[in-house]
C-alpha atoms as a PDB file:
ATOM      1  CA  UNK A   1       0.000   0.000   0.000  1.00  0.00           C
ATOM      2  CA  UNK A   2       1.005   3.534  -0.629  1.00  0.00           C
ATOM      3  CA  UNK A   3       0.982   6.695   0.340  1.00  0.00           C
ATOM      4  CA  UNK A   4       1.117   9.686  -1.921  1.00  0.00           C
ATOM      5  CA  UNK A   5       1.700  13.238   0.766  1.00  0.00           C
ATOM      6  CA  UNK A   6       1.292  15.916  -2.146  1.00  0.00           C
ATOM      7  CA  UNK A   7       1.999  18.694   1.054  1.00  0.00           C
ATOM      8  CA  UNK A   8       5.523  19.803   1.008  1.00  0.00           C
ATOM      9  CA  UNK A   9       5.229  21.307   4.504  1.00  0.00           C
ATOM     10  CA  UNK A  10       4.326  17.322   5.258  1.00  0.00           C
ATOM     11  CA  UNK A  11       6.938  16.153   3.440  1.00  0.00           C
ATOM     12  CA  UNK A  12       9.357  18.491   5.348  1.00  0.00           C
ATOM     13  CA  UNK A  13       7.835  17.624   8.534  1.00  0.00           C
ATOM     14  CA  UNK A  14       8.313  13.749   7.729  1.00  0.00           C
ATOM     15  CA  UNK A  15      12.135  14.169   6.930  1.00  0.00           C
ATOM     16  CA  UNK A  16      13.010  16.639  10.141  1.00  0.00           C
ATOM     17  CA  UNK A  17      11.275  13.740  12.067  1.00  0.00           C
ATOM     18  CA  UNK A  18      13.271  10.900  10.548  1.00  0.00           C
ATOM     19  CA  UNK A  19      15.968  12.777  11.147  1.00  0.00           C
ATOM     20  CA  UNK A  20      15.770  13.969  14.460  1.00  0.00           C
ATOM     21  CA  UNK A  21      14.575  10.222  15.561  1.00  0.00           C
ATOM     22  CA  UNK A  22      17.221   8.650  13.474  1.00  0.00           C
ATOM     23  CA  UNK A  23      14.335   6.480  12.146  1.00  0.00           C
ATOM     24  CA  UNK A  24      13.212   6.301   8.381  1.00  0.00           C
ATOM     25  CA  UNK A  25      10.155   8.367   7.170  1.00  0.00           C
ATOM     26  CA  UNK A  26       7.918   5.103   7.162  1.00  0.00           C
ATOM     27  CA  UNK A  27       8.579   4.744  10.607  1.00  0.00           C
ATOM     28  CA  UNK A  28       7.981   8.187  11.482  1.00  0.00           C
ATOM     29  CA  UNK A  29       5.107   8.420  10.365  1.00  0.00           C
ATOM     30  CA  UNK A  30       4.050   5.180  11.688  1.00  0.00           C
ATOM     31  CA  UNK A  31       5.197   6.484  15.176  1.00  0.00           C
ATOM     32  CA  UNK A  32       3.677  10.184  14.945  1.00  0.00           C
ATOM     33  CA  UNK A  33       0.124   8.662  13.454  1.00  0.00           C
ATOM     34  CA  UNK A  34       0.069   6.237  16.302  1.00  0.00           C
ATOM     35  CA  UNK A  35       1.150   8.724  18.896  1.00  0.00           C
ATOM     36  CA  UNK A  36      -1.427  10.932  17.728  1.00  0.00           C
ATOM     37  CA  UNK A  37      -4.132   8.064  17.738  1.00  0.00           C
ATOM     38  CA  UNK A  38      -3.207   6.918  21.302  1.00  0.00           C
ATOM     39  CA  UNK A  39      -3.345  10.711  22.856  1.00  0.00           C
ATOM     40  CA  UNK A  40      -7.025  10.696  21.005  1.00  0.00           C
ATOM     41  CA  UNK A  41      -7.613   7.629  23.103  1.00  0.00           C
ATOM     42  CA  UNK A  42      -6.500   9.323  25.606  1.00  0.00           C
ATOM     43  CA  UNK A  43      -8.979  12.085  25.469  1.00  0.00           C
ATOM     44  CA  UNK A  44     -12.177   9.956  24.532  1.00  0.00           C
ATOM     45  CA  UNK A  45     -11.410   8.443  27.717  1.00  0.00           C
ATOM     46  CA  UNK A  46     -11.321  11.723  29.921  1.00  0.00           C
ATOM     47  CA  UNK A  47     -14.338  13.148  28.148  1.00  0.00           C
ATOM     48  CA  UNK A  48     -16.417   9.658  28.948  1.00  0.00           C
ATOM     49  CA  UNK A  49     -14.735  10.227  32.537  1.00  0.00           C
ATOM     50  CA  UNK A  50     -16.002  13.736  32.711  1.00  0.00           C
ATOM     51  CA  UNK A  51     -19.559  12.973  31.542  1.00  0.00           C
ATOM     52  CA  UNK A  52     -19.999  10.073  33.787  1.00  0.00           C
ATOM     53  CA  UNK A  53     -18.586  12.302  37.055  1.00  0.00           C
ATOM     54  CA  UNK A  54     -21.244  14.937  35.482  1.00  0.00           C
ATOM     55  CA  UNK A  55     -24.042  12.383  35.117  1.00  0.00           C
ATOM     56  CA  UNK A  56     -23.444  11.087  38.529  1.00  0.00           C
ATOM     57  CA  UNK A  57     -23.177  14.332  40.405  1.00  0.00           C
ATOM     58  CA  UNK A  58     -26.357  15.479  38.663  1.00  0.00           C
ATOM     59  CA  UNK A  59     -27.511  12.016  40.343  1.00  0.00           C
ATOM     60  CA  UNK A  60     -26.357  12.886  43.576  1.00  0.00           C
ATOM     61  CA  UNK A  61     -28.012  16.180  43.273  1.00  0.00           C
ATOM     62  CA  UNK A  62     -31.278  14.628  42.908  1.00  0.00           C
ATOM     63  CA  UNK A  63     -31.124  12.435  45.651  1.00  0.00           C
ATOM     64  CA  UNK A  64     -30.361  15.259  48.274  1.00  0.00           C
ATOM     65  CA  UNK A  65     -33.710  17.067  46.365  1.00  0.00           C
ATOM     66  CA  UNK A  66     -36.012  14.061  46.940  1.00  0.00           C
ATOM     67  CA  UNK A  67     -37.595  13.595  50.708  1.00  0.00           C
ATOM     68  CA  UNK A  68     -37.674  10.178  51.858  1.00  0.00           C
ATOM     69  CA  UNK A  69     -41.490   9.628  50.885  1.00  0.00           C
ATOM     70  CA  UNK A  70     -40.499  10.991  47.221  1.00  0.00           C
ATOM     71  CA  UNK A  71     -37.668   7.624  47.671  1.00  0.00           C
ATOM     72  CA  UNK A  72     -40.211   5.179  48.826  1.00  0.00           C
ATOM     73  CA  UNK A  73     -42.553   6.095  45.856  1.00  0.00           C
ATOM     74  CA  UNK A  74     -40.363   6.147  43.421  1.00  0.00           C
ATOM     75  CA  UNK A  75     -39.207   2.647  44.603  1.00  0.00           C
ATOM     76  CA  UNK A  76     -42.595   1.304  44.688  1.00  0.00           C
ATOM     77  CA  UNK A  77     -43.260   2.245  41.521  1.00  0.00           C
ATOM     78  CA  UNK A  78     -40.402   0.315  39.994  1.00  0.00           C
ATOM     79  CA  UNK A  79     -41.653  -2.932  40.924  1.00  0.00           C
ATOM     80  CA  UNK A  80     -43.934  -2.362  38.193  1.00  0.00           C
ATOM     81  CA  UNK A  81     -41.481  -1.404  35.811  1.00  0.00           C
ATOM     82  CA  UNK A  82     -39.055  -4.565  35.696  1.00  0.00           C
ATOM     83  CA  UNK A  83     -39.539  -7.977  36.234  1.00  0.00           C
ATOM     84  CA  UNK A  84     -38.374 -10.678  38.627  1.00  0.00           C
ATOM     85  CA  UNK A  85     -35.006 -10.898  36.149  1.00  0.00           C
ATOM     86  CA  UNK A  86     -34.587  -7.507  36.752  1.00  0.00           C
ATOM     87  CA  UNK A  87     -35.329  -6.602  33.160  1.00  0.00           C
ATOM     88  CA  UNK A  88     -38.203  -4.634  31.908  1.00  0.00           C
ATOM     89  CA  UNK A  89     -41.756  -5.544  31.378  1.00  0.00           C
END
């Protein structure tokens, strides 16, 4: 498979980084995509972090809005909702 980099800023970029890695431009580029790929990983990760820390203080929020008879109704009202399994009706 090839790879045809028509950018001669790229192409520059690609041969300072051989260079300065003492690598060939293949593996260069190999490195830097993968680099780049596993800081992207990186943040996906964080950002599912942050929304599930969100989600869950938003959860926590709600409990300390509810009164305990709010709780018990809620509760009792799930029974109806799933099944002995647990999954829903």
């Amino acid at each position: 498979m090839s790879l045809n980099i028509k950018s001669q800023r790229t192409v520059a970029l690609v041969r300072e980084l051989a260079a300065r890695t003492g690598t060939n431009q293949t593996a260069a580029v190999e490195d830097a995509v993968a680099r780049r790929l596993s800081e992207l990983d990186r943040e996906d990760r964080a950002r599912a972090e942050a929304r599930r820390a969100a989600a869950e203080q938003t959860l926590r929020d709600l409990d300390k809005l509810l009164s305990d008879d709010d709780k018990r109704l809620i509760r009792r009202h799930e029974v109806d909702l799933y099944d002995d399994s647990g999954l829903p009706r």
